[in-house]
N, C-alpha and C. Protein backbone atom coordinates (compact mmCIF):
# COMPACT_ATOMS: atom_id res chain seq x y z
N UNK A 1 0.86 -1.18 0.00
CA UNK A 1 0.00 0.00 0.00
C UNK A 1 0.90 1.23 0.00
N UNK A 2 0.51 2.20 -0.65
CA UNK A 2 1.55 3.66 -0.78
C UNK A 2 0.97 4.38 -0.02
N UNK A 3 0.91 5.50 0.01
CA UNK A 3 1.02 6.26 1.19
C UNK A 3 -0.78 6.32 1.62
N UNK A 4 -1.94 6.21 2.24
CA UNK A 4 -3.26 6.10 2.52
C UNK A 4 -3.14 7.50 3.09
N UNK A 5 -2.72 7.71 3.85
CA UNK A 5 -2.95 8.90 4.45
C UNK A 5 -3.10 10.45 3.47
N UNK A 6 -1.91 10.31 2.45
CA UNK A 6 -1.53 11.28 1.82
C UNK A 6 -3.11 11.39 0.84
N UNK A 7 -3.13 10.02 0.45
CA UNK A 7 -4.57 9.91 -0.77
C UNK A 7 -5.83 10.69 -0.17
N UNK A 8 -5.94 10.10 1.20
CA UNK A 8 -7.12 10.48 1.86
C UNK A 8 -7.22 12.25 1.95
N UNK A 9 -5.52 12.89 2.30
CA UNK A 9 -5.70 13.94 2.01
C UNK A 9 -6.13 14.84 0.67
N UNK A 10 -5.09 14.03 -0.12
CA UNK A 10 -5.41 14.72 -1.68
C UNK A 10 -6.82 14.74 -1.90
N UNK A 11 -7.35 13.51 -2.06
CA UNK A 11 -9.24 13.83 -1.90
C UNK A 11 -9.82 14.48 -1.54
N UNK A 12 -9.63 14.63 0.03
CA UNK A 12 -10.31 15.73 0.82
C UNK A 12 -9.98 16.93 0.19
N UNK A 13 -8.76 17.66 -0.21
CA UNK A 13 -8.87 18.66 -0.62
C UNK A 13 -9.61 18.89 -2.03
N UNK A 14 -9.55 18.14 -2.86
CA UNK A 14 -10.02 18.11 -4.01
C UNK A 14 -11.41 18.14 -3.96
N UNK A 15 -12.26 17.22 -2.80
CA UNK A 15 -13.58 17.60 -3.15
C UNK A 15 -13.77 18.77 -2.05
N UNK A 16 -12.88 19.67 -1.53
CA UNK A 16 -13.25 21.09 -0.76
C UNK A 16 -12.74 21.67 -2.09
N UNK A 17 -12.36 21.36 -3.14
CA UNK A 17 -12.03 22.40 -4.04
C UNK A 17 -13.74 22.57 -4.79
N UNK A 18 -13.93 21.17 -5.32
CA UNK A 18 -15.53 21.31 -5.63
C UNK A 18 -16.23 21.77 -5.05
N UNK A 19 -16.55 21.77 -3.66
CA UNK A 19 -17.53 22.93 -3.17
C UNK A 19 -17.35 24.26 -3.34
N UNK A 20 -16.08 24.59 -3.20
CA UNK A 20 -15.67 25.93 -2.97
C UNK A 20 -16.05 26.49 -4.27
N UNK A 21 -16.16 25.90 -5.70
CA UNK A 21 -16.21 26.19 -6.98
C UNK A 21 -17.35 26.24 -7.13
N UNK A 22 -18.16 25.62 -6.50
CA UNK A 22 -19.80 26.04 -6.34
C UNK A 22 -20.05 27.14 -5.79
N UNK A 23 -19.28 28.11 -4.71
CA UNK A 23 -19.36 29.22 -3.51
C UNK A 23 -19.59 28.95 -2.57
N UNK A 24 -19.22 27.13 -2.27
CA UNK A 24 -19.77 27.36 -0.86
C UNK A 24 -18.17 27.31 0.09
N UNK A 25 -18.41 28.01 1.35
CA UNK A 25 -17.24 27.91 2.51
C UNK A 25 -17.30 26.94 3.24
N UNK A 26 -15.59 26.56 3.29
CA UNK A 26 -15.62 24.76 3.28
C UNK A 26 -14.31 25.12 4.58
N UNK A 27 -14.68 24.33 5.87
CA UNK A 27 -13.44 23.87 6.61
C UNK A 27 -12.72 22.71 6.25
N UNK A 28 -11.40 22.76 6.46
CA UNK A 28 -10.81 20.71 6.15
C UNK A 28 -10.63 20.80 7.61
N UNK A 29 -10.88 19.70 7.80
CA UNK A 29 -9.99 19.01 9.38
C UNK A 29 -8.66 18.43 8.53
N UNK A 30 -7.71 19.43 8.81
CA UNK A 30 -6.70 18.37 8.40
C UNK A 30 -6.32 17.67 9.68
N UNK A 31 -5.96 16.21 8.63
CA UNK A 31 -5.54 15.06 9.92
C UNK A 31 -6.92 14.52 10.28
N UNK A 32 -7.92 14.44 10.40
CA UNK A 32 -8.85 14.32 10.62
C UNK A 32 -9.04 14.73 12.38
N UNK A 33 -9.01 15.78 13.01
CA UNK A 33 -9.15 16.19 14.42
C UNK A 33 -10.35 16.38 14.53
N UNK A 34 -11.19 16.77 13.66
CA UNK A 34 -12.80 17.52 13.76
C UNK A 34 -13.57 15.68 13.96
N UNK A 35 -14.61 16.17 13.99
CA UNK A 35 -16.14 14.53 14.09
C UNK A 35 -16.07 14.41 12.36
N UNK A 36 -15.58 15.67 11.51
CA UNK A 36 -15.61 14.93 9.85
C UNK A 36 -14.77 15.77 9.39
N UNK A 37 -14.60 15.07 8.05
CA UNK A 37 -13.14 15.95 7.39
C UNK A 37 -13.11 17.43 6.97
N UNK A 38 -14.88 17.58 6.30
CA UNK A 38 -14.82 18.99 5.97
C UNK A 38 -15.91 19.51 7.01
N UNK A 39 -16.38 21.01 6.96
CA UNK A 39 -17.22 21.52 7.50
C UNK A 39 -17.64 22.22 6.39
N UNK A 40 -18.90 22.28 5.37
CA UNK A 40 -19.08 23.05 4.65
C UNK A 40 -20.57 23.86 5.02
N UNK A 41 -20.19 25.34 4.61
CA UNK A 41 -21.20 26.36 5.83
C UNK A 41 -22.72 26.08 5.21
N UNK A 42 -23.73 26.33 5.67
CA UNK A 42 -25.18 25.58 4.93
C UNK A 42 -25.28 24.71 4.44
N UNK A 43 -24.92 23.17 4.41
CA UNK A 43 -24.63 22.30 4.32
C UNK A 43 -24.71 21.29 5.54
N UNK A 44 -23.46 21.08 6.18
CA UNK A 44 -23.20 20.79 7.60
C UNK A 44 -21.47 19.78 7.44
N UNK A 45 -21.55 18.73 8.03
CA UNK A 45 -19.85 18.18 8.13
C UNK A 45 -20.50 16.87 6.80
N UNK A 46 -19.44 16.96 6.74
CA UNK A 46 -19.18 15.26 5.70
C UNK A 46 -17.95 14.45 5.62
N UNK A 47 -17.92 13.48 5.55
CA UNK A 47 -17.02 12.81 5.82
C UNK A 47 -16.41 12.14 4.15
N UNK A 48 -15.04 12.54 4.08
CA UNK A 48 -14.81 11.85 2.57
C UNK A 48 -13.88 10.24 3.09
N UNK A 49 -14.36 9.96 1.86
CA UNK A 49 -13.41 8.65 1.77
C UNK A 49 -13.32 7.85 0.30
N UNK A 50 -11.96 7.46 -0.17
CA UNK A 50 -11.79 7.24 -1.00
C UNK A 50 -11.03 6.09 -0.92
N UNK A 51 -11.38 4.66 -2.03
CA UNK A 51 -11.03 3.50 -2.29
C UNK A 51 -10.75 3.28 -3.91
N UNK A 52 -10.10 2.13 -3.61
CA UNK A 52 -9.88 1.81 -5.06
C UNK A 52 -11.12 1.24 -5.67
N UNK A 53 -12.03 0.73 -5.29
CA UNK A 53 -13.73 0.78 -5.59
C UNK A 53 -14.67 0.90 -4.51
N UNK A 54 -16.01 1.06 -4.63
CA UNK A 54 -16.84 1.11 -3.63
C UNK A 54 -17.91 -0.51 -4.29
N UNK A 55 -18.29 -1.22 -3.99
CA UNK A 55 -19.53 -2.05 -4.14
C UNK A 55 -20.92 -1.43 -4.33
N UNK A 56 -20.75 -0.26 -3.37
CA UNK A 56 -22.31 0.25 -3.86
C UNK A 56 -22.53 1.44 -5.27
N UNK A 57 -21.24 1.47 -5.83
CA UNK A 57 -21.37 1.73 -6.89
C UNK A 57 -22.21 0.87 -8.22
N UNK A 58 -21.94 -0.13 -7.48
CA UNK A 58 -22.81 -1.07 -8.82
C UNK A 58 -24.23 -1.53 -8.30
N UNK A 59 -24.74 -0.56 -7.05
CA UNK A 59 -26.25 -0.68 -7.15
C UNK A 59 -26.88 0.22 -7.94
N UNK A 60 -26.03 1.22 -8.15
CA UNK A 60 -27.36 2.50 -9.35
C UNK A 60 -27.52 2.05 -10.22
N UNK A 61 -27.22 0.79 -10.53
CA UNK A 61 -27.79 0.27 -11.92
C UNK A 61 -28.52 1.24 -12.96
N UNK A 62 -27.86 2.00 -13.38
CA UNK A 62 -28.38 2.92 -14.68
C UNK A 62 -29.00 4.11 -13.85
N UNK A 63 -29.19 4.17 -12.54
CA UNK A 63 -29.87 5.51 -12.15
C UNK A 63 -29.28 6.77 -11.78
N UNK A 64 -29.60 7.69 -11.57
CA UNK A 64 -29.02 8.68 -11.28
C UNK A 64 -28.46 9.34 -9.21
N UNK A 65 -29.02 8.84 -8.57
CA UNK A 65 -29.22 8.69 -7.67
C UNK A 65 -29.90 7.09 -6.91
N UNK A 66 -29.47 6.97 -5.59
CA UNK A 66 -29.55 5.64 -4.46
C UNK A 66 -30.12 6.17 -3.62
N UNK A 67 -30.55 5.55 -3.23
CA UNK A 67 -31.84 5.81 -1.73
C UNK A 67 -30.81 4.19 -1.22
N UNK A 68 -30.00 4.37 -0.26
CA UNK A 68 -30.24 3.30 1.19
C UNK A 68 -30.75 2.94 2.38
N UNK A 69 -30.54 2.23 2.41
CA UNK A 69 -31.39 1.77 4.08
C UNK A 69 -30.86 0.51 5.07
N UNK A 70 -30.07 0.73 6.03
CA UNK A 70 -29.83 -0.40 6.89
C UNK A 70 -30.74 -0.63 7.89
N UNK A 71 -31.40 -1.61 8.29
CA UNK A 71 -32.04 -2.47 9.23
C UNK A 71 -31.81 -1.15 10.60
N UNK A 72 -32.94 -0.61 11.01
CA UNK A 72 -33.07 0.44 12.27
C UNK A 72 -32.48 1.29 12.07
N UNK A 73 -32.32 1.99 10.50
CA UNK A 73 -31.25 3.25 10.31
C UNK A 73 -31.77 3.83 9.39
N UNK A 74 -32.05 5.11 9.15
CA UNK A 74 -32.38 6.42 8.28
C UNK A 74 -32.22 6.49 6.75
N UNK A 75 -32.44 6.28 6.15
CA UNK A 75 -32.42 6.08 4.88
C UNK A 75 -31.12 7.09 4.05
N UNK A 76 -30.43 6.92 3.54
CA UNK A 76 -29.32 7.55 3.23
C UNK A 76 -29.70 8.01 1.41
N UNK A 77 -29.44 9.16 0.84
CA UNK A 77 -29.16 9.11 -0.65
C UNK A 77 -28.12 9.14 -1.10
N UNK A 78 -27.28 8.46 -2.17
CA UNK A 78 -26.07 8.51 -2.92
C UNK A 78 -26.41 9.42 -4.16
N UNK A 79 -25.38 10.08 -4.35
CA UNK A 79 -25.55 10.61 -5.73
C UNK A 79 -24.05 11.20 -6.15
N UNK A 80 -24.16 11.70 -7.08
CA UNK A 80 -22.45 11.95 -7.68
C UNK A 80 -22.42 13.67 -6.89
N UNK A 81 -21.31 14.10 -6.46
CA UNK A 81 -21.52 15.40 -5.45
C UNK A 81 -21.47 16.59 -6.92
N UNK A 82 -21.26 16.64 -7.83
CA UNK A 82 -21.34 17.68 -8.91
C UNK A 82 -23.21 17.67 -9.31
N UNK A 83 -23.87 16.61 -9.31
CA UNK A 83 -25.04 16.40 -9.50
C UNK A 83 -25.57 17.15 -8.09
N UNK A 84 -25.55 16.63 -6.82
CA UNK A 84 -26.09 17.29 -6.14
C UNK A 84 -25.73 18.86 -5.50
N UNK A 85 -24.51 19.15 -6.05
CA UNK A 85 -24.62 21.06 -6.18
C UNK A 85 -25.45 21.37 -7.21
N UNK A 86 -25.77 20.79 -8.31
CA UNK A 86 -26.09 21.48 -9.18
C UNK A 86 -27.57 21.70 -8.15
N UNK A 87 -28.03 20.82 -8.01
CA UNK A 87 -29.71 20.83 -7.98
C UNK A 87 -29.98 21.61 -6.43
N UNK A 88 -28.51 22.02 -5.54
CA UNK A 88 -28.40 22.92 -4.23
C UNK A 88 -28.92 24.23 -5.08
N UNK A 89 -28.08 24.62 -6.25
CA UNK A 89 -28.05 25.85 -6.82
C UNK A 89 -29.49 26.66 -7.45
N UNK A 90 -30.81 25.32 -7.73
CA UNK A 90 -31.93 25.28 -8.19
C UNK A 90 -32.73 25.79 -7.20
């Protein structure tokens, strides 16, 4: 494995670059010290993470968006984060 830490950073900054390119104001936790990596303002925290694949990528089967759900847990949506600024901006 090469460096995880460094990747996890490069990501994080990269998708605080995407928000920021939308206008929105974005904290990083660098190192991860904060409860999540970014803080983005009207929004709230999010947590990034990046792999060499995800599995639940191959549930959107052709859709544009995921609705999940674990057994006694809140229903979650997936979607690509450029798709869901756009439709913040609407």
């Amino acid at each position: 494995m090469k460096n995880p830490k460094g990747k996890g950073s490069r990501v994080e900054r990269q998708v605080k670059k995407i928000f920021e390119e939308y206008g929105f104001e974005v904290i990083r936790s660098a190192g991860s010290f904060g409860k999540a990596d970014l803080e983005v303002k009207s929004i709230g925290s999010i947590q990034v993470k990046s792999r060499k694949s995800f599995s639940i990528l191959n549930m959107f089967d052709g859709a544009e968006k995921l609705v999940i759900k674990a057994d006694r847990k809140e229903p979650y949506i997936v979607m690509p984060l450029k798709t869901y600024l756009e439709e913040l901006k609407k």
